[in-house]
Protein backbone atom coordinates (compact mmCIF):
# COMPACT_ATOMS: atom_id res chain seq x y z
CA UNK A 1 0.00 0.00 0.00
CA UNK A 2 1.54 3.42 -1.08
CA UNK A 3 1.58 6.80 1.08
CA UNK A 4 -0.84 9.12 1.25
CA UNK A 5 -0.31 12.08 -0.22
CA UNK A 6 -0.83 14.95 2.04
CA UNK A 7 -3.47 17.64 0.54
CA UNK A 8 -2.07 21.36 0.15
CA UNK A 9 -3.80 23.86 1.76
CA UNK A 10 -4.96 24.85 -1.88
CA UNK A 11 -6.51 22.06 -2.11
CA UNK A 12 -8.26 21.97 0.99
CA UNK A 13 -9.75 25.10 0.42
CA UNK A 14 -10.73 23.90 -2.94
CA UNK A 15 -12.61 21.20 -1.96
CA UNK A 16 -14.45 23.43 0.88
CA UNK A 17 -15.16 25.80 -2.09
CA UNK A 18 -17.02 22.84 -4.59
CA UNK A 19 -18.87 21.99 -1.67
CA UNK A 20 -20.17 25.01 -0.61
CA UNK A 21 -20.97 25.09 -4.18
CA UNK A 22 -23.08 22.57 -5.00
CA UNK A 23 -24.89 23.54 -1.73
CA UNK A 24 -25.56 26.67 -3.90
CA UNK A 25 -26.61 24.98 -6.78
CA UNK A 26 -29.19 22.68 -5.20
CA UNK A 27 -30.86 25.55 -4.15
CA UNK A 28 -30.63 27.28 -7.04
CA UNK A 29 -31.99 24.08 -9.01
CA UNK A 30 -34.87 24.08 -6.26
CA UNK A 31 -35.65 28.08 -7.18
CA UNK A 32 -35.09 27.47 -10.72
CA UNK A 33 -38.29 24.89 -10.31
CA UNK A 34 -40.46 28.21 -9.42
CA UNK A 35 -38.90 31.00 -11.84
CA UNK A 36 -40.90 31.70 -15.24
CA UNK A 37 -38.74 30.80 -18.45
CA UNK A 38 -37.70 35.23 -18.54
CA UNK A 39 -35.67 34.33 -15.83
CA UNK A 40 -33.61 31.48 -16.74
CA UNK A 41 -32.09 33.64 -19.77
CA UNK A 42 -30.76 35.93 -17.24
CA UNK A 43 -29.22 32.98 -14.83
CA UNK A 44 -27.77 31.16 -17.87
CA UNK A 45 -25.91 34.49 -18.99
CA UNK A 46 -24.48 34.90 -15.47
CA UNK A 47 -23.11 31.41 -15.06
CA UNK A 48 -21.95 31.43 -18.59
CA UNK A 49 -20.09 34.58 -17.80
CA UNK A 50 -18.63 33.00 -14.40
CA UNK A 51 -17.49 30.25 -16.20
CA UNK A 52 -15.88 32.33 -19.49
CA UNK A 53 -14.09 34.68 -16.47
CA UNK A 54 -13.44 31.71 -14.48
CA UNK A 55 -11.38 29.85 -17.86
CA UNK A 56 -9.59 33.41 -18.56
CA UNK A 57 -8.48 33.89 -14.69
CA UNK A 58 -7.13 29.97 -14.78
CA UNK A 59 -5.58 30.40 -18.30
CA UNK A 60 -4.08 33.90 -17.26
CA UNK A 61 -3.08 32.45 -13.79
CA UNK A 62 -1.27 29.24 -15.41
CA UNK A 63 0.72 31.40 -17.81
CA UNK A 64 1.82 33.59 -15.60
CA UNK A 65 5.71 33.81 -13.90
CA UNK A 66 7.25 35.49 -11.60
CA UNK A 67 7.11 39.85 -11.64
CA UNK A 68 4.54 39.90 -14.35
CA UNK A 69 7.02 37.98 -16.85
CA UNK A 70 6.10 35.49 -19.66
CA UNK A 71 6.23 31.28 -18.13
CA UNK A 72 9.59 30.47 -17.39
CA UNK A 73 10.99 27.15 -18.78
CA UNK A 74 14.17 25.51 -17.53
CA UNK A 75 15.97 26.49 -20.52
CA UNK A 76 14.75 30.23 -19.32
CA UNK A 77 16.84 29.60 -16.28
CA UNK A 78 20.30 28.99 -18.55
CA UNK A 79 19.82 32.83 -19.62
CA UNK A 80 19.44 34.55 -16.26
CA UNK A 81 21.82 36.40 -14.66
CA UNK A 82 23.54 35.07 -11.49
CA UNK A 83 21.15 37.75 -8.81
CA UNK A 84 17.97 37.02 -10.74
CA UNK A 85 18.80 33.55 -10.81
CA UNK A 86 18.98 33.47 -7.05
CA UNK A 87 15.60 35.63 -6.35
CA UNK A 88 13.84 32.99 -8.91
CA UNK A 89 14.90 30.14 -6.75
CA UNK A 90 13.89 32.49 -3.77
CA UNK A 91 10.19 32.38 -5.27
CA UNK A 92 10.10 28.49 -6.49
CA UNK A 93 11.27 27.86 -2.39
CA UNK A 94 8.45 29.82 -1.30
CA UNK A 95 6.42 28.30 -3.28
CA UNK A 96 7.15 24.88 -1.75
CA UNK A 97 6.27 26.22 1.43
CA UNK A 98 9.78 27.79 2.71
CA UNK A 99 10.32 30.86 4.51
CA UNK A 100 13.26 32.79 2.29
CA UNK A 101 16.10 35.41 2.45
CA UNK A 102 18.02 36.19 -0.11
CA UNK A 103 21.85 37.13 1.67
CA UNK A 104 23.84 40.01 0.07
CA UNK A 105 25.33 39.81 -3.39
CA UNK A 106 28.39 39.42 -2.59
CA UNK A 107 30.36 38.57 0.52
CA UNK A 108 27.72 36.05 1.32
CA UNK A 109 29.85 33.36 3.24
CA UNK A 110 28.65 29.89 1.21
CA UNK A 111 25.01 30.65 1.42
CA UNK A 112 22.94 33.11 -1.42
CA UNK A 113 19.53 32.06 0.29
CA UNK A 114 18.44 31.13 4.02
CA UNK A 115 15.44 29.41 3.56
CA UNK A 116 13.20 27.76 6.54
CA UNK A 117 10.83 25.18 6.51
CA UNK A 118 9.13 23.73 9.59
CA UNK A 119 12.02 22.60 12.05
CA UNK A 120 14.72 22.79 8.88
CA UNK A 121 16.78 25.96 8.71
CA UNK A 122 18.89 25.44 5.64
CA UNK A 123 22.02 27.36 3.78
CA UNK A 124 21.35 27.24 0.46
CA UNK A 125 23.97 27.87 -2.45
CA UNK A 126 22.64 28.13 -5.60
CA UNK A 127 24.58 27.66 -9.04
CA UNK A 128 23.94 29.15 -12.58
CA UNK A 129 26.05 27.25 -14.46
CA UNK A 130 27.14 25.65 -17.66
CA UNK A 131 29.19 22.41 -16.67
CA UNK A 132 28.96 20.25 -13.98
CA UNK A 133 28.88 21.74 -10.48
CA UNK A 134 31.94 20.83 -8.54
CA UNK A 135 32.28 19.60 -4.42
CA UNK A 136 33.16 23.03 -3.76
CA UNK A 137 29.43 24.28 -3.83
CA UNK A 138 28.39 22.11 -1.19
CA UNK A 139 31.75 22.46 0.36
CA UNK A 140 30.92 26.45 0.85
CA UNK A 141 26.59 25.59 1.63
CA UNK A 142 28.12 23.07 4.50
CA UNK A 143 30.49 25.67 5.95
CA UNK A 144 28.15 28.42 5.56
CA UNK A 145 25.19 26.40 7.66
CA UNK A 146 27.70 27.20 11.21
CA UNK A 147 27.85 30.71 10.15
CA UNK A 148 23.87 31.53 9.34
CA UNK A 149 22.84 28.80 12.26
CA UNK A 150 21.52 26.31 9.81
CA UNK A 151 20.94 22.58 10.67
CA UNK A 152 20.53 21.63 6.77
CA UNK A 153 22.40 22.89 3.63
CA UNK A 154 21.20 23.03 -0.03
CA UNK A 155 22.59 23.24 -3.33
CA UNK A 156 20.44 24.22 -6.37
CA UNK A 157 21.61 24.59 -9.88
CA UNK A 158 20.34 24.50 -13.42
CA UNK A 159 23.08 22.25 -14.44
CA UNK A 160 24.05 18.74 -12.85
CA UNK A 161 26.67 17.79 -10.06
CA UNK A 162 29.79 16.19 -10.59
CA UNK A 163 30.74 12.80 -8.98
CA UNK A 164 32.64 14.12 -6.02
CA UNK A 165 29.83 16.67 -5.70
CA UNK A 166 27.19 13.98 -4.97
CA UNK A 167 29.45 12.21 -2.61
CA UNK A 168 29.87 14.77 -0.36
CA UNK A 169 26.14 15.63 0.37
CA UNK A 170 25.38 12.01 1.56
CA UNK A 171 27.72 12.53 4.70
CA UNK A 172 27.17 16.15 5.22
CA UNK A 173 23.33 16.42 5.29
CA UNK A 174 23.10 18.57 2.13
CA UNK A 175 20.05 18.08 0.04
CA UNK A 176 21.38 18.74 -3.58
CA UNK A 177 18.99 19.72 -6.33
CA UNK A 178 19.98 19.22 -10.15
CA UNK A 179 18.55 20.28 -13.31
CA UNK A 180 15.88 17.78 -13.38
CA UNK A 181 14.56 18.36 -9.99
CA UNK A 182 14.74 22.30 -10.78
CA UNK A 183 12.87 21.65 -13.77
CA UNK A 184 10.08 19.64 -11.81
CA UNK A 185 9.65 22.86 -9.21
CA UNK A 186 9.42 24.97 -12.40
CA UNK A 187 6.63 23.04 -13.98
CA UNK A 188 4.71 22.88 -10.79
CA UNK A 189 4.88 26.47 -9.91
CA UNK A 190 3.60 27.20 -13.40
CA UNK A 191 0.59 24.63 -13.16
CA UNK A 192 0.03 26.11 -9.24
């Protein structure tokens, strides 16, 4: 028997919604039994307008990114520059439910983003890059977790990690997220 998935708070509230609405349409339906045929022109023009503003608010909402720019796809993410790269990730971690702050440009001691979620505090690096990402990122997101009081490090890049990178998160609880995992958050945020 597999887990159970646990339901967002989205979707929660979604389901809350459909009931509450078809508790509105029953007694609609029941009014509807009473109301001369004048009226049900007017009722079907409503609900075909909800609906029509409903599809336009999903379609608008689903193509939307981040500060009012077009979707983002993970070959979007190759282009950015190194700071916008790092607020992006700062809105795909929120997203998944983490608290975030985005440390200084520069002088940032191993860690671009500080990012909490529940009892994890993590120092995250993250890495715009065109090869392989080398040990030395997670070397610098370990070291930096002592300095910004984390108890979990990250490393997040649009690229993939070298061999001696993956080895080193296993002992060091990093969590290390590649290309393929990026480009998972990326698709869900867009479909959220």
């Amino acid at each position: 028997m597999g887990r159970r998935r646990k339901l967002k708070p989205k979707e929660v509230f979604g389901c809350l919604v459909l009931l509450l609405l078809l508790g509105l349409l029953s007694a609609l339906i029941d009014a509807f039994k009473k109301m001369p045929p004048q009226g049900w022109a007017g009722i079907t023009i409503l609900i075909g307008g909800a609906v029509v503003a409903n599809y336009l608010h999903r379609g608008w909402k689903r193509h939307r990114a981040l500060d009012g720019e077009r979707a983002i796809k993970i070959s979007d993410v190759d282009n950015m520059e190194g700071v916008r790269f790092e607020q992006y990730i700062g809105h795909l971690l929120q997203y998944r439910g983490f608290s975030v702050a985005v440390t200084k440009a520069s002088g940032d001691l191993g860690a671009d983003i500080v990012a909490r979620k529940g009892w994890s505090k993590y120092a995250i690096q993250v890495k715009r890059h065109a090869g392989h990402v080398s040990r030395r990122a997670v070397s610098d997101a370990v070291a930096a977790m002592t300095h910004y009081k984390c108890n979990c490090a990250m490393v997040i890049t649009n690229s993939y990690f070298s061999t001696g990178a993956k080895k080193l998160p296993e002992s060091t609880n990093c969590v290390w997220v590649d290309r393929n995992t990026l480009a998972r958050w990326i698709s869900d945020f867009e479909r959220g």
